[in-house]
N, C-alpha and C. Protein backbone atom coordinates (compact mmCIF):
# COMPACT_ATOMS: atom_id res chain seq x y z
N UNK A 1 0.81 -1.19 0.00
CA UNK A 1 0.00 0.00 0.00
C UNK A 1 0.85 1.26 0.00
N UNK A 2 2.02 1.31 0.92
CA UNK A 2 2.99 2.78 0.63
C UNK A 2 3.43 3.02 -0.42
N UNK A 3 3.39 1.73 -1.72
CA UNK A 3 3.95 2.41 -2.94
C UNK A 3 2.94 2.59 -4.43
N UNK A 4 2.04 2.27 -3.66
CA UNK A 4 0.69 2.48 -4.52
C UNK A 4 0.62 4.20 -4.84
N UNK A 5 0.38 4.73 -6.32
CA UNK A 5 -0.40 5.75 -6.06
C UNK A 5 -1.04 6.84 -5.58
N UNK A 6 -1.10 7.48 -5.09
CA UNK A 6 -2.58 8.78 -4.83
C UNK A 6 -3.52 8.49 -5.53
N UNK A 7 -4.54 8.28 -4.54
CA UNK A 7 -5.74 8.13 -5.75
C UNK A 7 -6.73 9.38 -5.09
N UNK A 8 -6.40 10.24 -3.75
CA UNK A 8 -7.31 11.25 -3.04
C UNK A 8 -8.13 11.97 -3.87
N UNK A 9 -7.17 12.33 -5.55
CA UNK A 9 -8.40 13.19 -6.11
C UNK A 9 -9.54 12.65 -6.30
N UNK A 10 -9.72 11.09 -6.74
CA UNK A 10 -10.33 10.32 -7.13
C UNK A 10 -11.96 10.91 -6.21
N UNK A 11 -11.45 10.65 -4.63
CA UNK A 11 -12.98 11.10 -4.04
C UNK A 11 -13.61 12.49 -4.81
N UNK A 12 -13.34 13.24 -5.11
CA UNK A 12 -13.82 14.43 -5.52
C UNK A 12 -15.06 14.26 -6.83
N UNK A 13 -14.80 12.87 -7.33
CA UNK A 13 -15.64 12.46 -8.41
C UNK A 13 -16.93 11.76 -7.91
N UNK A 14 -16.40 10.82 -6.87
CA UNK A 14 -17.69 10.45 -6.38
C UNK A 14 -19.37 10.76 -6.29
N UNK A 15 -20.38 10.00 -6.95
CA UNK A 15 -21.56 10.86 -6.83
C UNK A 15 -22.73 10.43 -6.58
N UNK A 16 -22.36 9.07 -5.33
CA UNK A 16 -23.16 7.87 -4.86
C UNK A 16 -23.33 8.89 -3.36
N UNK A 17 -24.35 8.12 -2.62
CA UNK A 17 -24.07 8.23 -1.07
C UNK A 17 -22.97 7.74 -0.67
N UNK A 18 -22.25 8.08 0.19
CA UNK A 18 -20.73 7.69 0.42
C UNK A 18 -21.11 7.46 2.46
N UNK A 19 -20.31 7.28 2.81
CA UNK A 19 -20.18 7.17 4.32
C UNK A 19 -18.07 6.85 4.71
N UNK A 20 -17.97 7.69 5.22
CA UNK A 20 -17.19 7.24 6.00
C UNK A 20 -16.79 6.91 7.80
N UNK A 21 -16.62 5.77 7.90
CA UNK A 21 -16.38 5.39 8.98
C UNK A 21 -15.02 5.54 9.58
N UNK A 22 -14.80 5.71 10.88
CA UNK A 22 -13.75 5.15 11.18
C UNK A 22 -13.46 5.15 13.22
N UNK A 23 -12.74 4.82 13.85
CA UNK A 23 -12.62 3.77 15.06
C UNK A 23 -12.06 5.70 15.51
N UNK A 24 -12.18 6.36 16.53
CA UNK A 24 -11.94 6.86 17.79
C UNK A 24 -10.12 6.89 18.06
N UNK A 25 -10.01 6.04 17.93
CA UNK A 25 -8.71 5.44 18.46
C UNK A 25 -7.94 4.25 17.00
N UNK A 26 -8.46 4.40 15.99
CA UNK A 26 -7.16 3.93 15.25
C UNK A 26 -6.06 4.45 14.93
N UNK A 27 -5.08 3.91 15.03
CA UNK A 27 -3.83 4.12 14.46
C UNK A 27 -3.04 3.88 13.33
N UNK A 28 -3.96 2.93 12.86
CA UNK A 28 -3.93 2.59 10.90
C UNK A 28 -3.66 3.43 10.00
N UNK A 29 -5.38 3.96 10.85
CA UNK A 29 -6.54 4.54 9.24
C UNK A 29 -6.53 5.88 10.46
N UNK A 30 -5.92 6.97 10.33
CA UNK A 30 -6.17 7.77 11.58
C UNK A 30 -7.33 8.45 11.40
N UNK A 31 -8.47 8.84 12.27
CA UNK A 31 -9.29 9.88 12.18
C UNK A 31 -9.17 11.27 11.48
N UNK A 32 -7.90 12.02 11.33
CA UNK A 32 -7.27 13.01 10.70
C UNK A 32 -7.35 12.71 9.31
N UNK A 33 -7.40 11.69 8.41
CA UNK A 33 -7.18 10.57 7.43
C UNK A 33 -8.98 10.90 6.92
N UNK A 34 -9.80 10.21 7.98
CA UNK A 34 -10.84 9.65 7.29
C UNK A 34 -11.87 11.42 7.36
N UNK A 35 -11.32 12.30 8.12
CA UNK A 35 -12.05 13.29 7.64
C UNK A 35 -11.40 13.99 6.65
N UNK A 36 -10.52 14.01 6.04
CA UNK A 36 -9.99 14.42 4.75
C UNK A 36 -10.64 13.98 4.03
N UNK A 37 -11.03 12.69 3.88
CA UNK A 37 -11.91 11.61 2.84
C UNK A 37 -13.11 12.31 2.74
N UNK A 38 -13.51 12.42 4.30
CA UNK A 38 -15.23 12.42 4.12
C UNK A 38 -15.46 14.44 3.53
N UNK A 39 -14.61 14.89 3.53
CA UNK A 39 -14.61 16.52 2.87
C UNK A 39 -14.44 16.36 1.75
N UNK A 40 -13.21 15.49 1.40
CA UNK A 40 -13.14 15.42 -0.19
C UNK A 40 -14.36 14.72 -1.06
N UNK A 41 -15.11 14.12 -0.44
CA UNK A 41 -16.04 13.30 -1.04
C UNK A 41 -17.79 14.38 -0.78
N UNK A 42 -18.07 14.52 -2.15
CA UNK A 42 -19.21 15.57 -2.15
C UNK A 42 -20.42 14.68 -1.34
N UNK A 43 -20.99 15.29 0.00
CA UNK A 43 -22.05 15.06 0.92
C UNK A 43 -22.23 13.46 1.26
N UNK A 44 -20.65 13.49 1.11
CA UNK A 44 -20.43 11.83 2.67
C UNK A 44 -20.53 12.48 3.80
N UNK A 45 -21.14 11.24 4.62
CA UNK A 45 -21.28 11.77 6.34
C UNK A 45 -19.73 11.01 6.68
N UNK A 46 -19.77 11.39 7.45
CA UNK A 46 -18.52 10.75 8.31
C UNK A 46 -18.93 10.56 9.94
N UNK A 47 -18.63 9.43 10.44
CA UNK A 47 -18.92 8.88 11.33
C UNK A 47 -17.41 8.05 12.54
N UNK A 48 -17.79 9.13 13.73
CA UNK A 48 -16.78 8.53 14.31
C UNK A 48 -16.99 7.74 15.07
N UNK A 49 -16.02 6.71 15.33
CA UNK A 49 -17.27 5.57 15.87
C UNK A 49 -16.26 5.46 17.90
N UNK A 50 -16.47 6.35 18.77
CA UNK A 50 -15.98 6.23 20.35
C UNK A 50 -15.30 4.94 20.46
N UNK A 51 -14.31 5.03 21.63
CA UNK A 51 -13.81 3.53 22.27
C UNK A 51 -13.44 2.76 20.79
N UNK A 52 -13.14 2.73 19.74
CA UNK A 52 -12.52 1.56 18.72
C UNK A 52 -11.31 1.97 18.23
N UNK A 53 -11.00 0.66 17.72
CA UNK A 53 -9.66 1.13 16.55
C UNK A 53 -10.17 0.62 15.29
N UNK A 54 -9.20 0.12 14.90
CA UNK A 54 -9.13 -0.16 13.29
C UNK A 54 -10.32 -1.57 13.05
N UNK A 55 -10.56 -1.97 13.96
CA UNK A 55 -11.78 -3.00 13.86
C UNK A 55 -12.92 -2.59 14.44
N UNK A 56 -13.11 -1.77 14.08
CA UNK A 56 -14.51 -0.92 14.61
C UNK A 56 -15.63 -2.01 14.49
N UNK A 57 -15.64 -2.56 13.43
CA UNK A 57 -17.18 -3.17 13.02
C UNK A 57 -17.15 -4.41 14.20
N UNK A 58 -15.69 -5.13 14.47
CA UNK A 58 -15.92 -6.10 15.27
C UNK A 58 -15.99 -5.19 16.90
N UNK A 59 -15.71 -4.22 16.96
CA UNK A 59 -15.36 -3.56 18.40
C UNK A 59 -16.89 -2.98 18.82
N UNK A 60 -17.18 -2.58 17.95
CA UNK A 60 -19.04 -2.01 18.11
C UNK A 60 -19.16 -1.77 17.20
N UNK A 61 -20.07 -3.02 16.94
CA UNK A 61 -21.02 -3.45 15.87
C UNK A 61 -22.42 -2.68 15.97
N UNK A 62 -22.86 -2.58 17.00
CA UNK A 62 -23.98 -1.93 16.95
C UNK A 62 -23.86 -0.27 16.81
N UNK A 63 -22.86 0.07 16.20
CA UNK A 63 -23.00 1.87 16.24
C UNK A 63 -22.39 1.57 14.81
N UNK A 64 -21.78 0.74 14.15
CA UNK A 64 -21.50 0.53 12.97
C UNK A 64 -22.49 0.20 11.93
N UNK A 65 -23.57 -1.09 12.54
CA UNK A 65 -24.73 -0.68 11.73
C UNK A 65 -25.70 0.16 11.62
N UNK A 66 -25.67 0.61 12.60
CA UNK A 66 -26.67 1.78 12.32
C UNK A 66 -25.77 2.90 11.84
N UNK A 67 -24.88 3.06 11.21
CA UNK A 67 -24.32 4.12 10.01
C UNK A 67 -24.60 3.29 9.16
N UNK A 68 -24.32 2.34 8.66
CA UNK A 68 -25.07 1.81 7.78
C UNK A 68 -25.96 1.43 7.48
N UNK A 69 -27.22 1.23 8.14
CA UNK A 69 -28.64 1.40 8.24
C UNK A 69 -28.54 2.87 7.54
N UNK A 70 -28.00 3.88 7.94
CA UNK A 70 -28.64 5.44 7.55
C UNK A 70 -27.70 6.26 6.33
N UNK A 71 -26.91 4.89 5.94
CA UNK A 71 -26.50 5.02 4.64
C UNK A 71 -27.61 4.56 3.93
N UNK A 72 -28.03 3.43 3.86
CA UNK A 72 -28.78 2.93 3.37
C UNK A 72 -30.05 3.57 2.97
N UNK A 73 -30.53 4.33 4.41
CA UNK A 73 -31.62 5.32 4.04
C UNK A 73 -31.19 6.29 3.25
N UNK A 74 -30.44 6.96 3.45
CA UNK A 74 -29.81 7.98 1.98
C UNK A 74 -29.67 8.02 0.37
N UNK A 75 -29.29 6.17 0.16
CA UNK A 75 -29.06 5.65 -0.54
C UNK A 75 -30.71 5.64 -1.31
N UNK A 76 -31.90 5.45 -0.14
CA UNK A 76 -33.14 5.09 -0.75
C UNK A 76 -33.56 6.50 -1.31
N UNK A 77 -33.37 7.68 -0.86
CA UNK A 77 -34.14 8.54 -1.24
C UNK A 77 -33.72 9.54 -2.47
């Protein structure tokens, strides 16, 4: 992955519902990281998800689906 590319402009094209997630406490994927994403990407929510790291979905699952539950609703309308 460090010798891959830039692909950041890429979000700027995007023109789906988008969501970004990310863990409180990762050190991966840093929070600083995933709100760059969710600005560069035209009317993604961004969602921080308390108490996780980089396994958010297994760390709390239940605050993970329901961003995705309300992607989903976005997605419907």
């Amino acid at each position: 992955m460090a010798v891959r590319p830039d692909s950041f402009a890429v979000l700027r094209s995007v023109t789906v519902p988008a969501l970004v997630l990310v863990g409180s406490e990762d050190t991966l994927s840093l929070p600083v990281e995933a709100e760059a994403m969710a600005a560069a990407i035209p009317g993604a929510a961004l969602v921080r998800v308390p108490d996780s790291g980089h396994l958010t979905a297994m760390e709390r699952p239940e605050e993970v689906t329901a961003a995705l539950r309300e992607l989903v609703r976005r997605a419907r309308e």
